[in-house]
Protein backbone atom coordinates (compact mmCIF):
# COMPACT_ATOMS: atom_id res chain seq x y z
CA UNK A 1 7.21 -16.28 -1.37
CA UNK A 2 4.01 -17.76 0.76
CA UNK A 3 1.98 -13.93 0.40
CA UNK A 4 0.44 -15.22 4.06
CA UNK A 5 3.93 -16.05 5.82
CA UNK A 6 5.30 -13.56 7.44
CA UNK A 7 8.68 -13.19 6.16
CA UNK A 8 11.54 -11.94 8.58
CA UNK A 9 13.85 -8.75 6.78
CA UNK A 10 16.07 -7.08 9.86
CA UNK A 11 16.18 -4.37 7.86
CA UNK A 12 18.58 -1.27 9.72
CA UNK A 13 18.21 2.42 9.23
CA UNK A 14 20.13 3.13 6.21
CA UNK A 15 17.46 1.02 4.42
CA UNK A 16 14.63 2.82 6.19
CA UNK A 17 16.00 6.27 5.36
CA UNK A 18 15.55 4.47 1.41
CA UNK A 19 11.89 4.83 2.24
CA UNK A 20 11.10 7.24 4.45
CA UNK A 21 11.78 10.81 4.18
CA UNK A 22 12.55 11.08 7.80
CA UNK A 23 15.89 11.83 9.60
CA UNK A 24 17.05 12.51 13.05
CA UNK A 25 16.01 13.36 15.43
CA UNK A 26 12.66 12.52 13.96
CA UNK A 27 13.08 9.36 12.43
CA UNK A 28 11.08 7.20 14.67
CA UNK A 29 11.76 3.66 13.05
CA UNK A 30 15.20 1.93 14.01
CA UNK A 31 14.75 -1.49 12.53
CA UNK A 32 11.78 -3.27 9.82
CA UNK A 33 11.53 -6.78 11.62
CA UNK A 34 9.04 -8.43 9.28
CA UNK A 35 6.15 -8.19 6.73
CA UNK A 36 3.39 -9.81 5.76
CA UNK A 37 1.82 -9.28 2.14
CA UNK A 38 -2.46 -10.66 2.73
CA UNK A 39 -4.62 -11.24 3.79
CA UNK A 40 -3.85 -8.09 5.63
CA UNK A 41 -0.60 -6.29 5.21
CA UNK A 42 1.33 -6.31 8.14
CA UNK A 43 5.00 -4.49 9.22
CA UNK A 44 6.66 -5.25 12.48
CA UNK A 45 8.99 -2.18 13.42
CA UNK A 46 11.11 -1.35 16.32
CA UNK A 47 12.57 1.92 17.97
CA UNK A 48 15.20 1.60 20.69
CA UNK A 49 14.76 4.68 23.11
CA UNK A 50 17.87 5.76 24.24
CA UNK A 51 19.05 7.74 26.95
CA UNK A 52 20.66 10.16 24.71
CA UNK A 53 17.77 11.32 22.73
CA UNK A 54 17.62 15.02 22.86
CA UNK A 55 13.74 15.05 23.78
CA UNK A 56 14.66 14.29 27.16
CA UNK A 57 16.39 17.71 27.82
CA UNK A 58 13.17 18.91 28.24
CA UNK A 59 10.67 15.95 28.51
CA UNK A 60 10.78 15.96 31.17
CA UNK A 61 13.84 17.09 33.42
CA UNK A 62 15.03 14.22 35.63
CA UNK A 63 12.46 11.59 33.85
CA UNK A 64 13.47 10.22 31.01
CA UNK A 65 9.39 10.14 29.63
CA UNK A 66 9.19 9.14 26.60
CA UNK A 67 6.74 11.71 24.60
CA UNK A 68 3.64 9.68 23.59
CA UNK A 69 3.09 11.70 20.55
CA UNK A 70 6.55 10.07 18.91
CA UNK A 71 4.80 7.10 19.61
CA UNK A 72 1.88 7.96 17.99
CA UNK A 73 4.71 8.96 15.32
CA UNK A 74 6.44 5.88 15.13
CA UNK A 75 3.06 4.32 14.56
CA UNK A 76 2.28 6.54 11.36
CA UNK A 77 5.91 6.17 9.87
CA UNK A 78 5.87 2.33 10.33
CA UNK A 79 2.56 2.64 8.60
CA UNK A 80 4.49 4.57 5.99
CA UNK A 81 6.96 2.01 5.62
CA UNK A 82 4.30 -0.55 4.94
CA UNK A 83 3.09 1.26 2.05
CA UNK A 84 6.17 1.93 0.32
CA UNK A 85 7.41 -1.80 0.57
CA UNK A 86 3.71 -3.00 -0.87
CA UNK A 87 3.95 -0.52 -3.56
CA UNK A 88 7.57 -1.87 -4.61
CA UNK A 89 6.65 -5.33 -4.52
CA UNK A 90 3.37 -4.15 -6.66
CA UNK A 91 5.77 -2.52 -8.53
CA UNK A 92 8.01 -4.64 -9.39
CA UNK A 93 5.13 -7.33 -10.19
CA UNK A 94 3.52 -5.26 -12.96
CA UNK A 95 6.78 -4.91 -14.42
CA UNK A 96 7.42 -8.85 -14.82
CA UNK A 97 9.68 -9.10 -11.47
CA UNK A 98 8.29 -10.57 -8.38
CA UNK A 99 7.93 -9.85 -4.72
CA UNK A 100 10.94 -12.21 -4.04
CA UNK A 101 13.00 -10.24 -5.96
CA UNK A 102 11.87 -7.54 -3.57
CA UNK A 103 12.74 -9.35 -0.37
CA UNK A 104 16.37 -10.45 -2.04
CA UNK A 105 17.20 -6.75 -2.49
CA UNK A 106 16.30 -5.30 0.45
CA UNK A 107 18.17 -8.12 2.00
CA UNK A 108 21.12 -7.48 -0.02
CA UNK A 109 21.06 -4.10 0.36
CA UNK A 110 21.17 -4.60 4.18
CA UNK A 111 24.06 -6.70 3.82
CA UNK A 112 25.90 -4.51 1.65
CA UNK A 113 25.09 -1.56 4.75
CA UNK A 114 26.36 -4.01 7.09
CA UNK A 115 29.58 -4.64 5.44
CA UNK A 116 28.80 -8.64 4.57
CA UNK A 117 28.63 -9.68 1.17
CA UNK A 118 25.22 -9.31 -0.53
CA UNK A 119 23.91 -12.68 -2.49
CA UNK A 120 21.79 -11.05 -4.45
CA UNK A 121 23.47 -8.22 -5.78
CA UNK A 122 22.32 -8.18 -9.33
CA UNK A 123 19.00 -6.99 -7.72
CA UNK A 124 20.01 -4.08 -5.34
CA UNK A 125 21.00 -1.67 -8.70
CA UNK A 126 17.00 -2.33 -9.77
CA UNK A 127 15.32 -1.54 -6.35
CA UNK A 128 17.84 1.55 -5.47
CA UNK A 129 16.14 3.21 -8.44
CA UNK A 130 12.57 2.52 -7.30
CA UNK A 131 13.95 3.83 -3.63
CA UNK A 132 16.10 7.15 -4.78
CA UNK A 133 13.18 9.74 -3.81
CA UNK A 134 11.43 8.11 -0.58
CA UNK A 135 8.96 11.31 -0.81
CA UNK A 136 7.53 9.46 -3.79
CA UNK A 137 6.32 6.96 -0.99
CA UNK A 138 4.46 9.66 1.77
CA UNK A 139 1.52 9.05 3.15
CA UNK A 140 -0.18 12.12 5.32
CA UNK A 141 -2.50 11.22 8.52
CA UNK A 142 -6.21 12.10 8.05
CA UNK A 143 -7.41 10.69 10.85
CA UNK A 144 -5.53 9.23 14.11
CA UNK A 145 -7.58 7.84 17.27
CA UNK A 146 -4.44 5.90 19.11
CA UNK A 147 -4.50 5.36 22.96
CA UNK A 148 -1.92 5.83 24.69
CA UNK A 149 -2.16 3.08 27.49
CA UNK A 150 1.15 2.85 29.27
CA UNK A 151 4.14 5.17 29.65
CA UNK A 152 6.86 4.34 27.83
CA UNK A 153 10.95 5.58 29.29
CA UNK A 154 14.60 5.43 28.13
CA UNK A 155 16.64 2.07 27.82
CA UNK A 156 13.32 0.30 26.44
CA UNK A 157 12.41 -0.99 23.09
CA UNK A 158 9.44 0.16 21.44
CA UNK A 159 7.61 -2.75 18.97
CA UNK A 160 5.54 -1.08 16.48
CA UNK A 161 2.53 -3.16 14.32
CA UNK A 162 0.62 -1.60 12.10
CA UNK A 163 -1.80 -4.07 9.86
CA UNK A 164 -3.38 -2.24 6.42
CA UNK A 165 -7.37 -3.15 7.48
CA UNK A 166 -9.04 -0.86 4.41
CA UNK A 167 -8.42 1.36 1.32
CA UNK A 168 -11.29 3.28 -0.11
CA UNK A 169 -9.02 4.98 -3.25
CA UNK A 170 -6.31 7.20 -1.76
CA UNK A 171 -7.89 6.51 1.35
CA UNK A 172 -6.08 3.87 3.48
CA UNK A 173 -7.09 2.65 7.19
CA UNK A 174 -4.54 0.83 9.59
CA UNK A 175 -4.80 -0.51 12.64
CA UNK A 176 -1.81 -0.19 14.83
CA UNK A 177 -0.27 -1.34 18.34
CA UNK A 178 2.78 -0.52 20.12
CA UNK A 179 4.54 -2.43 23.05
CA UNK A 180 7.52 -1.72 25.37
CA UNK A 181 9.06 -5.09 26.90
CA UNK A 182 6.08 -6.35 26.39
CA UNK A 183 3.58 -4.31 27.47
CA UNK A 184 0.80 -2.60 25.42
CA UNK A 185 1.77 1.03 25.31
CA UNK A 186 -1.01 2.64 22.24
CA UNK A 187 -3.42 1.33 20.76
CA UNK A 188 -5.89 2.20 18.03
CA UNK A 189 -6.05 2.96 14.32
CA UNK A 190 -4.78 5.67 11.76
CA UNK A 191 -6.46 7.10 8.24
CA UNK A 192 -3.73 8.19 6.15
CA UNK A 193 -3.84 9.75 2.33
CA UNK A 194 -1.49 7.74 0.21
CA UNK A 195 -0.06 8.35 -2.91
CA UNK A 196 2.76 6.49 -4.26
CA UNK A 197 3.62 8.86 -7.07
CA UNK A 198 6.00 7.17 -10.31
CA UNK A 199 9.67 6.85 -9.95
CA UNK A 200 11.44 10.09 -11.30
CA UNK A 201 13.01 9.81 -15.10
CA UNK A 202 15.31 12.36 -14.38
């Protein structure tokens, strides 16, 4: 895999509950569109914003407003994701595999989720151990300074992009964007404390 291409996954939410700890009705990711490895680390995300989402009983009463913290939310758990797909594929390299083998899991893995057969198979038994305890993966905000630029209701589609800008240690900077049909909705960046801790023996 070109590290600088950005490579297209579709990945659904039964993958994204592999590696995030998250669950409704605060699981703010939906889909992982793509990712790119350097020069900066980049994850396109998406979260569809239903009508239905239980928020709106009470955010606000006849307006289906969109809360911009769980934007600001979506933001940090995209940012999340990023981390725990970078330290797999880092993973996976020290160990002899390769980030390809990575991408052909995950892939498979959706597939097998999405009831079509998986053509990499072989590979999803390998990366479901790496995934079992997505806490292993958390990162915690230290810092957030995100704009919130545009208001953001149901029946729209909230694009997430968060790019990994600077680590100092545990210490890890992002800059992220969010857009609804479109339009810039947040802006800014996020200082998170990540620790990818090593998969369980147990």
């Amino acid at each position: 895999m070109n590290a600088k291409k950005e490579t297209p996954l579709r990945l659904g939410t039964d993958v994204i509950q592999k590696l995030l700890p998250h669950r409704r009705p605060f699981l703010m990711v939906d889909r992982i569109e793509s990712l790119v490895r350097s020069p900066v680390p980049t994850l396109r995300a998406t979260r569809h914003i239903s009508a239905n989402e239980e928020v709106f009983a009470g955010h606000f009463p006849g307006l289906h407003l969109w809360p911009g913290v769980y934007t600001i939310e979506g933001l940090g758990q995209t940012a999340n994701v990023l981390e725990a797909l970078m330290a797999l594929i880092d993973g996976f390299e020290v160990a002899g595999g390769s980030a390809e083998d990575v991408i052909e899991g995950l892939l498979s893995l959706e597939a097998r989720y999405t009831l079509r057969a998986a053509p990499h198979a072989d590979k999803v038994a390998v990366l479901l151990e790496q995934m079992r305890d997505p806490l292993r993966f958390m990162g915690m905000s230290a810092q957030v300074n995100v704009k919130l630029l545009s208001p953001v209701f149901a029946g729209q589609r909230l694009d997430y992009c968060v790019r990994r800008t600077h680590t100092a240690g545990d210490l890890v900077r992002f800059e992220v964007e969010a857009e609804a049909d479109g339009r810039e909705v947040a802006r800014g960046s996020m200082d998170s404390i990540v620790k990818v801790a090593a998969p369980s023996s147990d």
